[in-house]
C-alpha atoms as a PDB file:
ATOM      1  CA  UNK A   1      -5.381  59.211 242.279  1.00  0.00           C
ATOM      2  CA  UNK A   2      -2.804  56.372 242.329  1.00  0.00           C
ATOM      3  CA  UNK A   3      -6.024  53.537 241.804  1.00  0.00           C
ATOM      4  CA  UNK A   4      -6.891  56.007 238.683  1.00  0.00           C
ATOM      5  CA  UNK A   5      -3.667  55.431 237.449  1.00  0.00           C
ATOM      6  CA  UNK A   6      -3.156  51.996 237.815  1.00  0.00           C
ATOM      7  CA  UNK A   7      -6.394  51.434 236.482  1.00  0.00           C
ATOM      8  CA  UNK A   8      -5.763  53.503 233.362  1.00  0.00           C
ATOM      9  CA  UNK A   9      -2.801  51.819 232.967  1.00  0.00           C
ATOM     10  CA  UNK A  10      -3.966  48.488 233.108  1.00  0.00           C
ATOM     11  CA  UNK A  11      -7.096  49.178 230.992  1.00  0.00           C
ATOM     12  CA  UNK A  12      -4.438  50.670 228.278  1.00  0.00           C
ATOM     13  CA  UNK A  13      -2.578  47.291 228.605  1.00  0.00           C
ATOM     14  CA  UNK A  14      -5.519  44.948 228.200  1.00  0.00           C
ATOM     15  CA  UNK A  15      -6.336  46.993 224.918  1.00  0.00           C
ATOM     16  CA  UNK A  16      -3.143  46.814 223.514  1.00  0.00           C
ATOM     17  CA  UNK A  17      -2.941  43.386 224.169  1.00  0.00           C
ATOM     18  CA  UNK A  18      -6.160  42.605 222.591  1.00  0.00           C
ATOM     19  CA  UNK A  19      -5.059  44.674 219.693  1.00  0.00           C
ATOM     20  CA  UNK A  20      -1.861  42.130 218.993  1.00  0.00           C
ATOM     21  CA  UNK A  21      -3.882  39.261 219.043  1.00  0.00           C
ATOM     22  CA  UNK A  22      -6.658  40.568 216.761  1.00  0.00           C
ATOM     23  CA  UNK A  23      -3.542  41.776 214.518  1.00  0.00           C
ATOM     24  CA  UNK A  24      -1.192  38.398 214.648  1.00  0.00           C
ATOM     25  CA  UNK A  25      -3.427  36.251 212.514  1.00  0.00           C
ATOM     26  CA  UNK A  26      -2.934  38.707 209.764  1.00  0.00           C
ATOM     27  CA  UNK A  27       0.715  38.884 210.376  1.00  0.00           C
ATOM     28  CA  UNK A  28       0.673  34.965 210.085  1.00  0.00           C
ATOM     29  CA  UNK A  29      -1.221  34.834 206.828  1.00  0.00           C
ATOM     30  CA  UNK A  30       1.133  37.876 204.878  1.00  0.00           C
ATOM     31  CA  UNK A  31       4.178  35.899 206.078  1.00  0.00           C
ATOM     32  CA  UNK A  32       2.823  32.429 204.712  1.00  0.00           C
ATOM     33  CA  UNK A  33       2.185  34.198 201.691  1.00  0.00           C
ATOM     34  CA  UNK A  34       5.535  35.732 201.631  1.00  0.00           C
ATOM     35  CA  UNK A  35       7.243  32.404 202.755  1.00  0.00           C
ATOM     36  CA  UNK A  36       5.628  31.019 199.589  1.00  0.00           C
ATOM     37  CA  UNK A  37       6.842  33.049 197.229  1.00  0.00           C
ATOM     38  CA  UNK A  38      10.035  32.905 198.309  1.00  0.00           C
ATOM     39  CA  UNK A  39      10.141  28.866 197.614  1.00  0.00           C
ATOM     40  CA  UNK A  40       9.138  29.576 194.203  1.00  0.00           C
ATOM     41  CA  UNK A  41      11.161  32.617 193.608  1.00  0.00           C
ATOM     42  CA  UNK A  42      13.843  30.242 195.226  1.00  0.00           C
ATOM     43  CA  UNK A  43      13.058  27.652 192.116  1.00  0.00           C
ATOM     44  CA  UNK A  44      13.242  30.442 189.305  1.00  0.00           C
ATOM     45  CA  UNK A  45      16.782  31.175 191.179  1.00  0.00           C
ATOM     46  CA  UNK A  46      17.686  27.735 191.187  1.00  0.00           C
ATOM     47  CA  UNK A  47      16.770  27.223 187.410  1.00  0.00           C
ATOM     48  CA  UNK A  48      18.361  30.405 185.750  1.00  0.00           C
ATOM     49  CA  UNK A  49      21.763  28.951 187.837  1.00  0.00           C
ATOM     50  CA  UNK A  50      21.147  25.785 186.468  1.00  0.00           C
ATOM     51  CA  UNK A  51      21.085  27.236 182.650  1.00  0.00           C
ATOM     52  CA  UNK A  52      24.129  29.863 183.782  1.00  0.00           C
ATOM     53  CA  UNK A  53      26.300  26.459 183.812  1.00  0.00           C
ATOM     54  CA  UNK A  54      25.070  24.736 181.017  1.00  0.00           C
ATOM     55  CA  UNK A  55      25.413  27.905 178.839  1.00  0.00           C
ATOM     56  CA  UNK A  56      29.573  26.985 179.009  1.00  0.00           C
ATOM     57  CA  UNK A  57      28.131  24.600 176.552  1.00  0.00           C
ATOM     58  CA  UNK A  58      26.203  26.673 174.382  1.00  0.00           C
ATOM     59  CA  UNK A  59      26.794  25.661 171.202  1.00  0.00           C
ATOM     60  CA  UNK A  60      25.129  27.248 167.884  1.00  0.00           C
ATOM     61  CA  UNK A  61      24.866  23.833 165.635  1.00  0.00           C
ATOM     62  CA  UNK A  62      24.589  20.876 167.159  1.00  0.00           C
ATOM     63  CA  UNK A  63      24.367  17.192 164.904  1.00  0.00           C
ATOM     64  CA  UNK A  64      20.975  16.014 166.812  1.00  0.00           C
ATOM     65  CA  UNK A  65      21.089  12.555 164.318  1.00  0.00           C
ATOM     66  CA  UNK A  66      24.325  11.936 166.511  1.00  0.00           C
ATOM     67  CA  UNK A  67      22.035  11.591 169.955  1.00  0.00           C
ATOM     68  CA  UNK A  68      19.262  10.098 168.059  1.00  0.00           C
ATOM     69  CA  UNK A  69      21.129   7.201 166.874  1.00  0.00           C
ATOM     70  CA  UNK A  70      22.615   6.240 170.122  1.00  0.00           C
ATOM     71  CA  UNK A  71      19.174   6.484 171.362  1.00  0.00           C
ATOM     72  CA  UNK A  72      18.184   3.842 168.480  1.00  0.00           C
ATOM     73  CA  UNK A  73      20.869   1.423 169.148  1.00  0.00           C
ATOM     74  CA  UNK A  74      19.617   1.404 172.826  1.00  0.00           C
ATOM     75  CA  UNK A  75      16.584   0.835 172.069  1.00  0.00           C
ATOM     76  CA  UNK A  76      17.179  -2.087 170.085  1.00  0.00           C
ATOM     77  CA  UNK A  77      18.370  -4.022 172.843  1.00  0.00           C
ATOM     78  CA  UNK A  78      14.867  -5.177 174.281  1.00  0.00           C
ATOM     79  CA  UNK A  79      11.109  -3.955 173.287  1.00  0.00           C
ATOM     80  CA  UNK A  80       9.841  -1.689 175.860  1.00  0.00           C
ATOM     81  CA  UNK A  81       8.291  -1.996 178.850  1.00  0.00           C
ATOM     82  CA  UNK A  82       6.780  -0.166 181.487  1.00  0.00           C
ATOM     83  CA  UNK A  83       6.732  -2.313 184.390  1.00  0.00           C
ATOM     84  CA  UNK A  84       8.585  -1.429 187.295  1.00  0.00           C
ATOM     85  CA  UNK A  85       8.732  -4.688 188.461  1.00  0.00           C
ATOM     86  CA  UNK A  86      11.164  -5.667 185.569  1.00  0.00           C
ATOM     87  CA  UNK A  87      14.241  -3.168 186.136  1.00  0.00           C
ATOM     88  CA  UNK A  88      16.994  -5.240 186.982  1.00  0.00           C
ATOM     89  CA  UNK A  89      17.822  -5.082 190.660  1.00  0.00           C
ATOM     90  CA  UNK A  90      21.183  -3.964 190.305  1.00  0.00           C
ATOM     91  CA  UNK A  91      20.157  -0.927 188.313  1.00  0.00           C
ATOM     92  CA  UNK A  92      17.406  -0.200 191.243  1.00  0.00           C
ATOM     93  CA  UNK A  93      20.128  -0.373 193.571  1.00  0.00           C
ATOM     94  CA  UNK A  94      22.750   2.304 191.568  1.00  0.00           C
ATOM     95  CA  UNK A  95      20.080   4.197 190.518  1.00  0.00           C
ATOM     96  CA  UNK A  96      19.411   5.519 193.877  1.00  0.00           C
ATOM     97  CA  UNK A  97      23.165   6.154 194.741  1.00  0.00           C
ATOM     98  CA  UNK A  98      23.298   8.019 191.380  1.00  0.00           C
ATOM     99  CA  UNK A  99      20.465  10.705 192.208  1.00  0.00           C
ATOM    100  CA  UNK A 100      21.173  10.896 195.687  1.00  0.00           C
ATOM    101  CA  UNK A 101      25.236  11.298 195.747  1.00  0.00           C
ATOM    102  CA  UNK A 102      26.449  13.701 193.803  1.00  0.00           C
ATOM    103  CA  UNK A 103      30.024  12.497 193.669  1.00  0.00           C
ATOM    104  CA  UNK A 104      29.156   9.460 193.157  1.00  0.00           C
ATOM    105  CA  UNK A 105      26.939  10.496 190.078  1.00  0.00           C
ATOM    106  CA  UNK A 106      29.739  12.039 188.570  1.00  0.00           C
ATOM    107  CA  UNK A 107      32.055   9.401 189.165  1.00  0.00           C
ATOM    108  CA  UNK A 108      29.382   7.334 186.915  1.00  0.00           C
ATOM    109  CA  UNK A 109      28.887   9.496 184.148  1.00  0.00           C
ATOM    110  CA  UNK A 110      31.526   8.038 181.156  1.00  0.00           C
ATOM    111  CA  UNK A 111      32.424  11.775 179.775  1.00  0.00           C
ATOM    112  CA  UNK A 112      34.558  10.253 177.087  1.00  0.00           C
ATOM    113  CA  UNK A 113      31.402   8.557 175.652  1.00  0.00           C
ATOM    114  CA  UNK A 114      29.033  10.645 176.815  1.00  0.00           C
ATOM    115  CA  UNK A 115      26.639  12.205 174.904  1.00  0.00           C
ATOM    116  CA  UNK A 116      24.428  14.622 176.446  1.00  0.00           C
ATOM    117  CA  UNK A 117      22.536  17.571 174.526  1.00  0.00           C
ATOM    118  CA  UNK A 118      19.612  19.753 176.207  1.00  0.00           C
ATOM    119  CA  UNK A 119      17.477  21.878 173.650  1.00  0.00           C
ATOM    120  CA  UNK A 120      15.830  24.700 174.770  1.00  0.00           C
ATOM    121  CA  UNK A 121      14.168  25.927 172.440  1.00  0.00           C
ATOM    122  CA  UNK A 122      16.117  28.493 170.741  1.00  0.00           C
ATOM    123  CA  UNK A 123      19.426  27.572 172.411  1.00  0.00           C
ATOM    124  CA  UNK A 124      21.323  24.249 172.444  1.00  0.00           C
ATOM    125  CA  UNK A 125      23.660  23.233 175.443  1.00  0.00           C
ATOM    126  CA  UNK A 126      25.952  20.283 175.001  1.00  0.00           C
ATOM    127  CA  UNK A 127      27.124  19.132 178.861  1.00  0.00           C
ATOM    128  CA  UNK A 128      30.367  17.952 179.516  1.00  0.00           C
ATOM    129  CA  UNK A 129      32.456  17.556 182.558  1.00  0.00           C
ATOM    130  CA  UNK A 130      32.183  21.239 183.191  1.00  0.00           C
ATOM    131  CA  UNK A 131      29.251  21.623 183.197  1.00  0.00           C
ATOM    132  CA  UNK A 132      27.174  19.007 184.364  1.00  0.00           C
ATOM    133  CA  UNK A 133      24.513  19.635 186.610  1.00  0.00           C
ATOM    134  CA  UNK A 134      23.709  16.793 189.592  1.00  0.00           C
ATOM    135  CA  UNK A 135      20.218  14.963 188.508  1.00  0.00           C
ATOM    136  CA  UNK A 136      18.579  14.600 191.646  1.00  0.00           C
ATOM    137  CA  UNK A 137      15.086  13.599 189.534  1.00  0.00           C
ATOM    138  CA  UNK A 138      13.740  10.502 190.856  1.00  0.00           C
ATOM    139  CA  UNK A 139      13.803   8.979 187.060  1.00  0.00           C
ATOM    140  CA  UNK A 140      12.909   5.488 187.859  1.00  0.00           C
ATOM    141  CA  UNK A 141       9.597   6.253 190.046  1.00  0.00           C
ATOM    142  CA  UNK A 142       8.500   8.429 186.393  1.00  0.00           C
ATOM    143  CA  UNK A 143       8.174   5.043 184.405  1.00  0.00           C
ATOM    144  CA  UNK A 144       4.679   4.216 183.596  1.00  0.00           C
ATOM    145  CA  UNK A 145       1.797   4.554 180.781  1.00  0.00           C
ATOM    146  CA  UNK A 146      -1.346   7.390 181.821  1.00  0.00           C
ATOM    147  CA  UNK A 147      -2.960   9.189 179.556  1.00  0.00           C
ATOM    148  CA  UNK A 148      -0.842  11.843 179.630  1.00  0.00           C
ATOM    149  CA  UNK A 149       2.500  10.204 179.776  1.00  0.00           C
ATOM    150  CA  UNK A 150       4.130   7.096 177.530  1.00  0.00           C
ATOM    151  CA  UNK A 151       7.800   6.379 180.001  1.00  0.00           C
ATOM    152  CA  UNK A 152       9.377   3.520 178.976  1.00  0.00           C
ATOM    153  CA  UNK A 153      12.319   0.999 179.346  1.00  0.00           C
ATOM    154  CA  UNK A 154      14.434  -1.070 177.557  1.00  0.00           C
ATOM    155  CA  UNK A 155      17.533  -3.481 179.000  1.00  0.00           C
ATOM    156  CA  UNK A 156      19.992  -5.966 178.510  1.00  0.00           C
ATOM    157  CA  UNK A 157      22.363  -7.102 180.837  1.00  0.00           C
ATOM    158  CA  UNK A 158      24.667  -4.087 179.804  1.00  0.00           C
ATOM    159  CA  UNK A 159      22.149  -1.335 178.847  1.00  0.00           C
ATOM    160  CA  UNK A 160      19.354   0.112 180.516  1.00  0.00           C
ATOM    161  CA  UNK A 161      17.428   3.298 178.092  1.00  0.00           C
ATOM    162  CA  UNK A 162      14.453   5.010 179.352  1.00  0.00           C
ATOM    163  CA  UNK A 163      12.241   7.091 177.359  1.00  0.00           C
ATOM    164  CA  UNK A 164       9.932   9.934 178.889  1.00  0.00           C
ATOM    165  CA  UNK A 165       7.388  11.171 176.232  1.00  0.00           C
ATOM    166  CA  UNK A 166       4.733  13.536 177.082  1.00  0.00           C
ATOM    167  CA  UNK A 167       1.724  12.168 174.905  1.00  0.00           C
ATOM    168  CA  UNK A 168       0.384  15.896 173.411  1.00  0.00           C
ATOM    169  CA  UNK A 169       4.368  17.164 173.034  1.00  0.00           C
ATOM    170  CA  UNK A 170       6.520  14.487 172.149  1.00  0.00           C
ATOM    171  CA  UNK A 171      10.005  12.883 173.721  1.00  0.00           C
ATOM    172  CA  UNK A 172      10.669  15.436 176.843  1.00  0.00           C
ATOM    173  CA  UNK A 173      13.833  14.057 178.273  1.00  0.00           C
ATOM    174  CA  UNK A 174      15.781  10.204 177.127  1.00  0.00           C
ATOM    175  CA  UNK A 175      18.596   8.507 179.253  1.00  0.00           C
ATOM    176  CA  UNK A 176      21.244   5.899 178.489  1.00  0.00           C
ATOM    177  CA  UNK A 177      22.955   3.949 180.531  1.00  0.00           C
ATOM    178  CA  UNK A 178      25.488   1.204 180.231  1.00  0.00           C
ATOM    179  CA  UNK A 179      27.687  -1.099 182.356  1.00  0.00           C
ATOM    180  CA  UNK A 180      31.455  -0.424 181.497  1.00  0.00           C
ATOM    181  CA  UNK A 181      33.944  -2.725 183.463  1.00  0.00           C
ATOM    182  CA  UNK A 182      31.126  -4.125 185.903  1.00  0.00           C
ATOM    183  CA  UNK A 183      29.764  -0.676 186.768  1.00  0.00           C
ATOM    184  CA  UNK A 184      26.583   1.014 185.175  1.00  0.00           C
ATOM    185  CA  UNK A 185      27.450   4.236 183.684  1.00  0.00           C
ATOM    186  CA  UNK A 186      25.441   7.450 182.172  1.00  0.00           C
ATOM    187  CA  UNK A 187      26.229   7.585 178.705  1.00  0.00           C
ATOM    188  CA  UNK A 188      22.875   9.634 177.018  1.00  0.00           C
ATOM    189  CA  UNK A 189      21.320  12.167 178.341  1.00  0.00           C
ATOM    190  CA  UNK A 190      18.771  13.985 176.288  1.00  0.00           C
ATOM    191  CA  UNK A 191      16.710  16.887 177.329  1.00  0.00           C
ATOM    192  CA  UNK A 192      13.973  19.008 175.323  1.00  0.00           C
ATOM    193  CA  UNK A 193      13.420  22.373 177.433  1.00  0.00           C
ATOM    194  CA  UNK A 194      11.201  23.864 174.856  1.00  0.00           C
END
């Protein structure tokens, strides 16, 4: 009677065994899935904080000749170009401090001069001190002609203005930058969000 037992026993523990691993693959898949969604879901979070800040700049008129003529006069500076190979080294070398150091981005945005202004679509956000948001986008690596995309450049030894225009849309997001007292600082920022 005791063999029985045993052997019932281990019989029932074989099958249940087998059972787990016929079930863990499943398991596996529905928590991929689920680990997926969360990174996205983690994204829409991310974004809706991101426009919770800028909304302490909401603003319900906003003088958009005033960000368009700064862009003009920095564009003036050189024709454009879409090169890589031609961004001045020093500007290479502070643009990846400024993306990946947050202080240090902030320390080299002039807010006095600043003039920064995302539109999104039926709301306008002007960003200020208070507000700002770290730009972690890898800006520089964007620059190039495709057929989708026109991302430009234009320098001097004091200015550097890049220009990302999706071809079927129009200008998507425009940055300014300029070297005050030996250091480059951000001085444009324009987004379109629509």
């Amino acid at each position: 009677m005791r063999i029985l037992k045993l052997t019932l026993l281990l019989l029932l523990i074989i099958s249940c065994k087998q059972k787990k691993q016929e079930i863990e693959p499943e398991v596996k898949i529905a928590k991929q899935e689920s680990e997926s969604i969360t990174e996205q879901e983690q994204m829409e979070i991310k974004m809706d904080s991101i426009y919770e800040i800028y909304k302490k700049g909401k603003v319900e008129n906003y003088d958009w000749d005033l960000a368009f003529e700064k862009a003009k006069n920095y564009q003036k500076v050189s024709e454009p170009y879409s090169d890589k190979k031609l961004i001045p080294k020093d500007f290479l070398e502070f643009s990846q401090k400024f993306i990946s150091d947050p202080d240090f981005q902030k320390t080299h945005i002039d807010f006095e001069s600043l003039i920064a202004v995302i539109g999104a679509c039926e709301e306008t956000y002007i960003l200020k001190e208070n507000n700002w948001v770290h730009i972690d986008w890898e800006f520089l690596k964007e620059i190039g002609i495709d057929d989708e995309w026109n991302n430009t450049f234009n320098f001097s030894e004091n200015i550097f203005y890049a220009e990302y225009e999706l071809k079927e849309v129009g200008t998507i997001t425009i940055l300014g930058f300029e070297k005050i007292n030996g250091k480059w600082n951000l001085t444009l920022y324009i987004g379109n969000d629509c």
